[in-house]
Protein backbone atom coordinates (compact mmCIF):
# COMPACT_ATOMS: atom_id res chain seq x y z
CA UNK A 1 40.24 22.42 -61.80
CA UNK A 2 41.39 23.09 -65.56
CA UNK A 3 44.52 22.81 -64.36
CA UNK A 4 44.45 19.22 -62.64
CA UNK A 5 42.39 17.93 -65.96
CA UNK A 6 45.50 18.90 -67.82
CA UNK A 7 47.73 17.44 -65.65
CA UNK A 8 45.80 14.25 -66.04
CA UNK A 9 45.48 14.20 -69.63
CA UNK A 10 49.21 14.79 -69.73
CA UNK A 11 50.58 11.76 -67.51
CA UNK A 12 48.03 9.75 -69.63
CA UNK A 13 49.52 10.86 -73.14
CA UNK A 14 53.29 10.22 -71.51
CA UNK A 15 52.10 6.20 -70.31
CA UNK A 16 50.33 5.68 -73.30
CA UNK A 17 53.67 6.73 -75.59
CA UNK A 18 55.68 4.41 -73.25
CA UNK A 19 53.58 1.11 -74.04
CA UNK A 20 51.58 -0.18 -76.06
CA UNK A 21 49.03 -2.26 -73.92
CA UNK A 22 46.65 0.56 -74.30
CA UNK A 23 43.51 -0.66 -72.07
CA UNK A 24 45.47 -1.38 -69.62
CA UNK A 25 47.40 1.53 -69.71
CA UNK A 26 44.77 3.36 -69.68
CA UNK A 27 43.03 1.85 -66.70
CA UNK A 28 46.53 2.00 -64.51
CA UNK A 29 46.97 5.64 -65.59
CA UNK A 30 43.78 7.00 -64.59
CA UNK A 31 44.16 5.28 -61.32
CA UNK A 32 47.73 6.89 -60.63
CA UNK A 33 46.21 10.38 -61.73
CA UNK A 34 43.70 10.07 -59.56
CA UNK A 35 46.01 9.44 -56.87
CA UNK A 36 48.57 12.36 -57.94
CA UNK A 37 45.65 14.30 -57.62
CA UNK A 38 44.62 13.35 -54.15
CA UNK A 39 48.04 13.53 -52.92
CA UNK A 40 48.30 17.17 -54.51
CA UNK A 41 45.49 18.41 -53.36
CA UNK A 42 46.34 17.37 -49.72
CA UNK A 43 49.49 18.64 -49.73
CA UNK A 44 47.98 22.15 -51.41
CA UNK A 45 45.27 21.85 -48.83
CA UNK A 46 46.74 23.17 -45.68
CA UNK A 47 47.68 26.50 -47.17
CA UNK A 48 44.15 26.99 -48.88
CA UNK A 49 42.26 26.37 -44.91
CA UNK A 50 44.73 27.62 -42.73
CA UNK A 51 42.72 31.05 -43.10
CA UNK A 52 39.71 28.83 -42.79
CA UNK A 53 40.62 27.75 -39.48
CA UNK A 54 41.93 30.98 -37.38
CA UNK A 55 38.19 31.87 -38.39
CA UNK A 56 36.67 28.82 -36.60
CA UNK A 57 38.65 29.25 -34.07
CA UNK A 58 38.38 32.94 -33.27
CA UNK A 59 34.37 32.04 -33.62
CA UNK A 60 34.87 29.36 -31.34
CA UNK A 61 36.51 31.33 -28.44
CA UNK A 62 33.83 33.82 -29.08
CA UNK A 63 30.92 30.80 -28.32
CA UNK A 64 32.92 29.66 -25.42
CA UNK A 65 33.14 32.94 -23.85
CA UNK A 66 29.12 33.84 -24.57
CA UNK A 67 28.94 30.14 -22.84
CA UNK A 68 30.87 30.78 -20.17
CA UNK A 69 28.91 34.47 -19.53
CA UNK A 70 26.00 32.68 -19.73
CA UNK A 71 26.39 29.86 -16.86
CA UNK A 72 27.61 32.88 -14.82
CA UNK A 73 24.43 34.15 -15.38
CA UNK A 74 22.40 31.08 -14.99
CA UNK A 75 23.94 30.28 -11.66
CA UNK A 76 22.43 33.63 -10.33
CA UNK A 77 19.56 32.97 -11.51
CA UNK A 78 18.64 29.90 -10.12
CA UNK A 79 18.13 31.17 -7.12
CA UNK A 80 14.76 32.18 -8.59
CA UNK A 81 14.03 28.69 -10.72
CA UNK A 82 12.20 25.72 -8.91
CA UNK A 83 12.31 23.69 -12.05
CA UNK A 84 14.94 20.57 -13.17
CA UNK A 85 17.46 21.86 -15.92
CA UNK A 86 18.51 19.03 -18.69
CA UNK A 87 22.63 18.99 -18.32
CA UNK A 88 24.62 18.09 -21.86
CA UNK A 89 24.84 14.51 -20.36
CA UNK A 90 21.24 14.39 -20.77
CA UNK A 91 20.84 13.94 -16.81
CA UNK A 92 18.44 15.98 -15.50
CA UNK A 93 19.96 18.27 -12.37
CA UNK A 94 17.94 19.54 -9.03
CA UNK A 95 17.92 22.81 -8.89
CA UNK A 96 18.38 24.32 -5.41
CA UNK A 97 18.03 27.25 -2.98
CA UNK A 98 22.06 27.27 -1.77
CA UNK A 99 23.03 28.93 -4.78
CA UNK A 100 21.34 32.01 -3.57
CA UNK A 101 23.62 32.62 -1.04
CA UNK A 102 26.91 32.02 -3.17
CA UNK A 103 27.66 35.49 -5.21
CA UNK A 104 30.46 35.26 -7.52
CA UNK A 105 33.72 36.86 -6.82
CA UNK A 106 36.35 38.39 -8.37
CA UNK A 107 38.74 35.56 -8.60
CA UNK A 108 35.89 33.63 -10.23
CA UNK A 109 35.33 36.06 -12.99
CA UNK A 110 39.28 35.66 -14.13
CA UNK A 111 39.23 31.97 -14.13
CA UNK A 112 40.89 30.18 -17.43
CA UNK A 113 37.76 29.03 -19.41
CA UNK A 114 38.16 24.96 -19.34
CA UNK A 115 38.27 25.81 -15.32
CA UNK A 116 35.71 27.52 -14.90
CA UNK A 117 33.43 25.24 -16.84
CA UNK A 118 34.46 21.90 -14.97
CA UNK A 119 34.63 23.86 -11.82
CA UNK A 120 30.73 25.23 -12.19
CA UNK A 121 29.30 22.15 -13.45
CA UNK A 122 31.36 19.47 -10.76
CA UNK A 123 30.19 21.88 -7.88
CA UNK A 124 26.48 22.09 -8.97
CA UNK A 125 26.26 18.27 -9.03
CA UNK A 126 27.66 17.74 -5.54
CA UNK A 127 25.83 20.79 -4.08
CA UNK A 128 22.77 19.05 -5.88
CA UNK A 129 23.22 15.65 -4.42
CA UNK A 130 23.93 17.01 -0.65
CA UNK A 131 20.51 19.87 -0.64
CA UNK A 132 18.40 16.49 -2.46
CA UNK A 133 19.58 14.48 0.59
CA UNK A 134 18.79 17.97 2.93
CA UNK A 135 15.33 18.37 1.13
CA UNK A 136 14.41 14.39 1.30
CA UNK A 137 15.06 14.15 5.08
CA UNK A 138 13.17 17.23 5.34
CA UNK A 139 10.12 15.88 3.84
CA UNK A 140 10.34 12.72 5.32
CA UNK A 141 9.35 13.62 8.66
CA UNK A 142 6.01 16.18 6.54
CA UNK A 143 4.88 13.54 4.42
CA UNK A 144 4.79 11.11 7.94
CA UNK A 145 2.78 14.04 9.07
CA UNK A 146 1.08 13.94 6.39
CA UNK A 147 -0.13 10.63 6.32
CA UNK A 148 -1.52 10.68 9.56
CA UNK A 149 -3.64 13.44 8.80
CA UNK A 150 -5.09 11.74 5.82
CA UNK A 151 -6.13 8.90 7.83
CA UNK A 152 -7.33 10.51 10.64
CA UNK A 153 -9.69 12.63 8.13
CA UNK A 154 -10.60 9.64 6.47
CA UNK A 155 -11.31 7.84 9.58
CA UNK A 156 -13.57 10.85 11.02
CA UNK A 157 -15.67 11.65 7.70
CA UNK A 158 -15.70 8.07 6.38
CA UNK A 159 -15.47 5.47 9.37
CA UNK A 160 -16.06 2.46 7.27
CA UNK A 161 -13.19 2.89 4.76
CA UNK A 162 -10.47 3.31 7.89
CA UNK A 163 -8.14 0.90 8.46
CA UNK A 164 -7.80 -0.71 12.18
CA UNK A 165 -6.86 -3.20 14.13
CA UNK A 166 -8.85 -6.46 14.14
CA UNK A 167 -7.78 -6.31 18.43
CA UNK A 168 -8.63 -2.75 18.47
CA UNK A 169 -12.27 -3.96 17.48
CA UNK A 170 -12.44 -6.32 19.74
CA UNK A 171 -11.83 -3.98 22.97
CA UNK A 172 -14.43 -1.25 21.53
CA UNK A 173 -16.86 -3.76 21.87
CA UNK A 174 -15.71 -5.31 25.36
CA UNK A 175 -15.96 -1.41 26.40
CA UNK A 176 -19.33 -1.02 25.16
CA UNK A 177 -20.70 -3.76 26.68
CA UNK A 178 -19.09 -3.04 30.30
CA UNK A 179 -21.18 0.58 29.42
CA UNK A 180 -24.13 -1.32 28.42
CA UNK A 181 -24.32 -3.19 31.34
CA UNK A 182 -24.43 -0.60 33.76
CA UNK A 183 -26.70 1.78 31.44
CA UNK A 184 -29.08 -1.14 29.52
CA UNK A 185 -29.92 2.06 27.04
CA UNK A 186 -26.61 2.20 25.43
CA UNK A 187 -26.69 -0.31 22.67
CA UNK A 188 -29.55 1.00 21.54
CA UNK A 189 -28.69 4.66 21.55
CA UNK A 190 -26.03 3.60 19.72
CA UNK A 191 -27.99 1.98 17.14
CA UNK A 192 -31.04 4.47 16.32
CA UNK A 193 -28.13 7.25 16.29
CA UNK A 194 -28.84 8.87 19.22
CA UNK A 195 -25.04 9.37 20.12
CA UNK A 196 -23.01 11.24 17.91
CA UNK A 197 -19.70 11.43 20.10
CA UNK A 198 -16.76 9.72 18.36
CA UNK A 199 -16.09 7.09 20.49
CA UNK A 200 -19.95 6.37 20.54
CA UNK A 201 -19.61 6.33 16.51
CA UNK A 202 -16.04 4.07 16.67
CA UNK A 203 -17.58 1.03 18.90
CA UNK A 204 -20.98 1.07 16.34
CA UNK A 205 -18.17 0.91 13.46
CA UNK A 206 -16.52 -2.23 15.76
CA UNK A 207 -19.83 -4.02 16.05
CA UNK A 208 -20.72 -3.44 12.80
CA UNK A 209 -17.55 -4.76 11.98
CA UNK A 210 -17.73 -8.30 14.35
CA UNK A 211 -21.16 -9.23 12.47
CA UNK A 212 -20.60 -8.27 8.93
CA UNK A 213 -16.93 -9.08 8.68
CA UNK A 214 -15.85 -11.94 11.51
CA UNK A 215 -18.77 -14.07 12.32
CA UNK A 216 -21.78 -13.69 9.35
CA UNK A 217 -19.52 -14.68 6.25
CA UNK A 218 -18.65 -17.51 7.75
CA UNK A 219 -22.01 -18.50 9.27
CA UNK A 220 -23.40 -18.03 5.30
CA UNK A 221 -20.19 -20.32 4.50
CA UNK A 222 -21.34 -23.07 7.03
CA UNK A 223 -24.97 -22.92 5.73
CA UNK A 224 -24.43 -22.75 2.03
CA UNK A 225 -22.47 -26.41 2.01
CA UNK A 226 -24.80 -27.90 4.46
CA UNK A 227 -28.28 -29.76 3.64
CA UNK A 228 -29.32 -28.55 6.98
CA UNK A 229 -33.19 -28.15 6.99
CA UNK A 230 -34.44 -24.31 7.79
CA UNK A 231 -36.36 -25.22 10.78
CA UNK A 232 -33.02 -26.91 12.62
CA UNK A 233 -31.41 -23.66 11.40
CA UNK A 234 -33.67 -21.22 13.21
CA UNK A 235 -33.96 -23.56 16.32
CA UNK A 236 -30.03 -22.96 16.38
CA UNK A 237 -30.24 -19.69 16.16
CA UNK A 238 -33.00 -18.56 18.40
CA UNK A 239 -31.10 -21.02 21.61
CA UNK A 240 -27.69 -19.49 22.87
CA UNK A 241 -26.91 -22.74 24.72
CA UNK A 242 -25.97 -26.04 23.14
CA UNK A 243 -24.42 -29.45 24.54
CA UNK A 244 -23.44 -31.66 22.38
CA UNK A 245 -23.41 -35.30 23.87
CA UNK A 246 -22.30 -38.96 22.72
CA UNK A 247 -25.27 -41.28 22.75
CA UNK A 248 -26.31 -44.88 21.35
CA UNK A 249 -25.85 -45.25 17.34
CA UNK A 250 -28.86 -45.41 15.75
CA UNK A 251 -29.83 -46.01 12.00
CA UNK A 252 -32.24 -43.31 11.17
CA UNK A 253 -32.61 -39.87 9.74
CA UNK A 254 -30.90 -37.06 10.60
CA UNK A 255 -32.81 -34.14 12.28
CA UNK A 256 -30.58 -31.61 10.94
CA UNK A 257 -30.48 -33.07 7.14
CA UNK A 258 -33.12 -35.35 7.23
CA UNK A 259 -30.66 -38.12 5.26
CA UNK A 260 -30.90 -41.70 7.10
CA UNK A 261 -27.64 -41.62 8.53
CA UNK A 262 -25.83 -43.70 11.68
CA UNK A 263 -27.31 -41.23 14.22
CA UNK A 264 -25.08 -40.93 17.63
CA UNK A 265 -25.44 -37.43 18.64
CA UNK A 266 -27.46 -36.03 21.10
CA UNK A 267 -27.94 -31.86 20.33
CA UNK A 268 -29.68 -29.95 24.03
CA UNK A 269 -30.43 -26.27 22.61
CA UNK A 270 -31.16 -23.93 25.13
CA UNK A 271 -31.62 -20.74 26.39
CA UNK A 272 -33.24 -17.46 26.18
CA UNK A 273 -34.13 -15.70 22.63
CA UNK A 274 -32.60 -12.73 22.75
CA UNK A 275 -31.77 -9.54 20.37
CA UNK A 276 -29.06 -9.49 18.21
CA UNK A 277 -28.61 -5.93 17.98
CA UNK A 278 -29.35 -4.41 22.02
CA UNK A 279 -28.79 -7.87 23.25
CA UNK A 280 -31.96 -8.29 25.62
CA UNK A 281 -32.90 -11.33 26.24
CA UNK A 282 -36.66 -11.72 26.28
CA UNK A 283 -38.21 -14.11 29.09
CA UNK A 284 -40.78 -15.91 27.16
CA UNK A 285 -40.60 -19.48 27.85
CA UNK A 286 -37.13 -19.03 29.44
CA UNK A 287 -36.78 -22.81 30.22
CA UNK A 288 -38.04 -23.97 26.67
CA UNK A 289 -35.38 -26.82 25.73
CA UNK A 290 -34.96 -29.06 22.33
CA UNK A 291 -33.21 -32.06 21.88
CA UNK A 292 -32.57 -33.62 18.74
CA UNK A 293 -30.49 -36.40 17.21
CA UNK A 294 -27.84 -35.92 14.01
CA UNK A 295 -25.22 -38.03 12.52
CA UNK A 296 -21.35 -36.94 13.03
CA UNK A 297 -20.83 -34.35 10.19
CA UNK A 298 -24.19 -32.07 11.14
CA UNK A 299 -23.11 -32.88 15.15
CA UNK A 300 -19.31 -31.29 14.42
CA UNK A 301 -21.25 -28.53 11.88
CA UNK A 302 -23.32 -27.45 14.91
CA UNK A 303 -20.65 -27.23 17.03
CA UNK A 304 -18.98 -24.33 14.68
CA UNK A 305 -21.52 -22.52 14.17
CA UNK A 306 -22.89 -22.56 17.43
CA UNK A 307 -19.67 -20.58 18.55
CA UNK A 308 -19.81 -18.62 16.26
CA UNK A 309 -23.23 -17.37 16.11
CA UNK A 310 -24.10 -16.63 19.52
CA UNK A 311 -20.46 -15.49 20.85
CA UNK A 312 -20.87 -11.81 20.86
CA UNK A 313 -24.22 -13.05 23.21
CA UNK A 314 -21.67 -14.61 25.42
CA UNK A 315 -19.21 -12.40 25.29
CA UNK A 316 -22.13 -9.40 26.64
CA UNK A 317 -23.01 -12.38 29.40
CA UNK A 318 -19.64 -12.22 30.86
CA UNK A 319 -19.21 -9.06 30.98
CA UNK A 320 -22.38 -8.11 32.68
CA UNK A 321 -21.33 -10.95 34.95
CA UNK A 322 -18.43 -9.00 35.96
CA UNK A 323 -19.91 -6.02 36.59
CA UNK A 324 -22.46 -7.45 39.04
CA UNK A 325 -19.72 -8.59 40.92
CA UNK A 326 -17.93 -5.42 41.11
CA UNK A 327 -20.72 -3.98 42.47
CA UNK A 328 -22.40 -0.50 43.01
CA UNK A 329 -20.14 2.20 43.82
CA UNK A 330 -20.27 5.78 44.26
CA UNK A 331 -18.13 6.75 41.06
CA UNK A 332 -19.52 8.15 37.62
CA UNK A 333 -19.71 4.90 35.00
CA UNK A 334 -16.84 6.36 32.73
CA UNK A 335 -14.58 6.16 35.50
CA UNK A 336 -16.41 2.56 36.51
CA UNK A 337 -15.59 1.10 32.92
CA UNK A 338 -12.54 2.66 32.75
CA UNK A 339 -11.46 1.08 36.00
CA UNK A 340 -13.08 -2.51 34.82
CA UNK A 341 -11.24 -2.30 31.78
CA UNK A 342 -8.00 -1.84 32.78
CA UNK A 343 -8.31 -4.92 35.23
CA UNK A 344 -9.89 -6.72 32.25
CA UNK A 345 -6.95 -6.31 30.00
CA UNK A 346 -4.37 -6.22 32.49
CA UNK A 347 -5.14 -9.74 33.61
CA UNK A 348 -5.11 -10.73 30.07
CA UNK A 349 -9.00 -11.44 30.13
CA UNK A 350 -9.67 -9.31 26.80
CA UNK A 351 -6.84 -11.42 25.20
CA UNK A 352 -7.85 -14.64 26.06
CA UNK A 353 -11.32 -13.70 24.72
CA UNK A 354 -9.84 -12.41 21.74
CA UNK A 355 -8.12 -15.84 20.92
CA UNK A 356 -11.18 -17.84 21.22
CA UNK A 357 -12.72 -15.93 18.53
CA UNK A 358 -10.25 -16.51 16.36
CA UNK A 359 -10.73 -19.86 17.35
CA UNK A 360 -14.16 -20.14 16.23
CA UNK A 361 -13.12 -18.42 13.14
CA UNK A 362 -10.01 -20.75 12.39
CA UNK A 363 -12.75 -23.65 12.87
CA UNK A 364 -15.13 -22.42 10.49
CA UNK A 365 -12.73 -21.64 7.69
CA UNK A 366 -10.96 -25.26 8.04
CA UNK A 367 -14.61 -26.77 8.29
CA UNK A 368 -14.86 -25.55 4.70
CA UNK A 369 -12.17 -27.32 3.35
CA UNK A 370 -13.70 -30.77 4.09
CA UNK A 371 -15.32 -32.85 1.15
């Protein structure tokens, strides 16, 4: 360091004897030294870090070995991991169980040391991607497996949270009442919880499910935007027959609203009253009848909800109806319904049944959208 300051000092004495523009000499000067001295120095440097670097690199042959050791190592030992490893790429590697079964060899262990590097980690990636596809196609077919467990449990221990079929409903209850009508006790048992069985427990869940999801939301619908009065309500209700039939306009009120209105509907209600739940019908003034005159809008209202109201009534008619006229036979009444059923759904009966519900439910929801 002495040294270059001399050096310096000298070159500036020499340009300052040569001119005599002194500031600017002086600036010029010190520039040039400086660059003397950079020039020097590099040229000096080489022989001052040559020692400096057979160091580094003897250290650095020393890492890369340890490195290489140490892969060896770690590719016997995942055999034992289960965990990801980060890679230097930063992308995270799945370990896997093949590696167990390939011991290094001798060849291996005398590899160059680039080699044996690119070779270890370009084999661990492809092994990786070919045992992920192994292991995902594995689990595929467990985790269907799976599944259906969890919603059969789910279905068993908690019927009303499982998922089915709105059609699947629907022939539950046509089986129950083809049961019903032979044994008149079975709707019942059904309801005080008197059978336990699971198919006794899905056809309650499928009646439970026609009144509180098909048919009452949309009765509640019909009602709520209606000025219907309650006592043309509950004389719909109670009858499980209607006809509906074009008569003479007349200017006066309404006997379902009680608004004057151009009157030209004639509404017959009749019918046994029946229960909702076992379906009975009681015989108490069996041939009681009501007819009463409404305008257009509570005529086309009644209509709706009529069908919708007292079709699961219906539906129990027809299929006691059809049970009469198979007749009694020698055979135990599982095999009976069984039998029924099969002809009832391989004519396309069920189906047809089916569609007329929806239907009724297509009509309710579109009567809503009217203003």
């Amino acid at each position: 360091g002495k040294r270059k300051r001399s050096n310096t000092s000298v070159m500036y004495d020499s340009d300052e004897s040569q001119d005599s523009d002194i500031p600017v000499r002086k600036v010029l000067c010190k520039r040039q030294c400086i660059m003397d001295e950079d020039e020097s120095s590099e040229e000096r440097q080489p022989d001052k870090t040559c020692p400096t670097e057979n160091v580094s690199t003897n250290r650095k042959q020393k890492v890369f070995a340890k490195l290489k050791e140490l892969a060896r190592n770690r590719a016997t030992r995942r055999s034992c991991s289960s965990e990801n490893s980060e890679d230097s790429n930063g992308e995270t590697e799945t370990e896997e169980e093949p590696l167990c079964h390939l011991p290094l060899t001798p060849a291996e262990s005398n590899e160059t040391d680039s080699d044996s590097m690119k070779d270890f980690i370009v084999e661990e990636e492809e092994d990786d991607d070919d045992n992920t596809k192994h292991i995902k196609s594995e689990k595929q077919p467990q985790q269907k497996e799976l599944n259906s467990s969890n919603s059969e449990l789910l279905a068993y221990y908690v019927p009303h949270l499982s998922r089915c079929d709105h059609y699947i409903h629907f022939k539950r209850i046509v089986k129950a009442f083809l049961i019903n009508a032979i044994d008149d006790t079975f709707l019942s048992s059904l309801y005080d919880g008197t059978r336990q069985k699971k198919y006794a427990q899905d056809m309650l869940l499928s009646l439970h499910y026609l009144d509180d999801r098909f048919i009452q939301p949309r009765l509640e619908n019909l009602i709520s935007r209606s000025r219907w009065k309650d006592r043309y309500k509950e004389r719909v209700d109670c009858y499980p027959d209607v006809r509906i039939i074009l008569k003479n306009t007349k200017n006066m009120s309404c006997q379902a609203c009680e608004l004057n209105r151009y009157c030209k509907f004639d509404v017959l209600l009749s019918g046994r009253l029946y229960n909702s739940r076992t379906l009975e019908a009681d015989d108490f003034m069996s041939d009681d009848k009501q007819v009463l005159k409404v305008g257009v809008v509570c005529a086309d209202r009644t209509r709706v909800y009529h069908n919708l109201k007292h079709f699961k009534y219906k539906l129990y008619v027809d299929c006691s109806s059809i049970t009469e006229l198979d007749g009694l036979k020698d055979e135990p009444v599982k095999d009976t319904v069984e039998r029924l059923f099969s002809q009832l759904d391989d004519s396309g009966w069920i189906q047809k049944r089916y569609n007329d519900l929806e239907d009724y439910m297509n009509d309710a929801d579109s009567f809503q959208e009217e203003k």
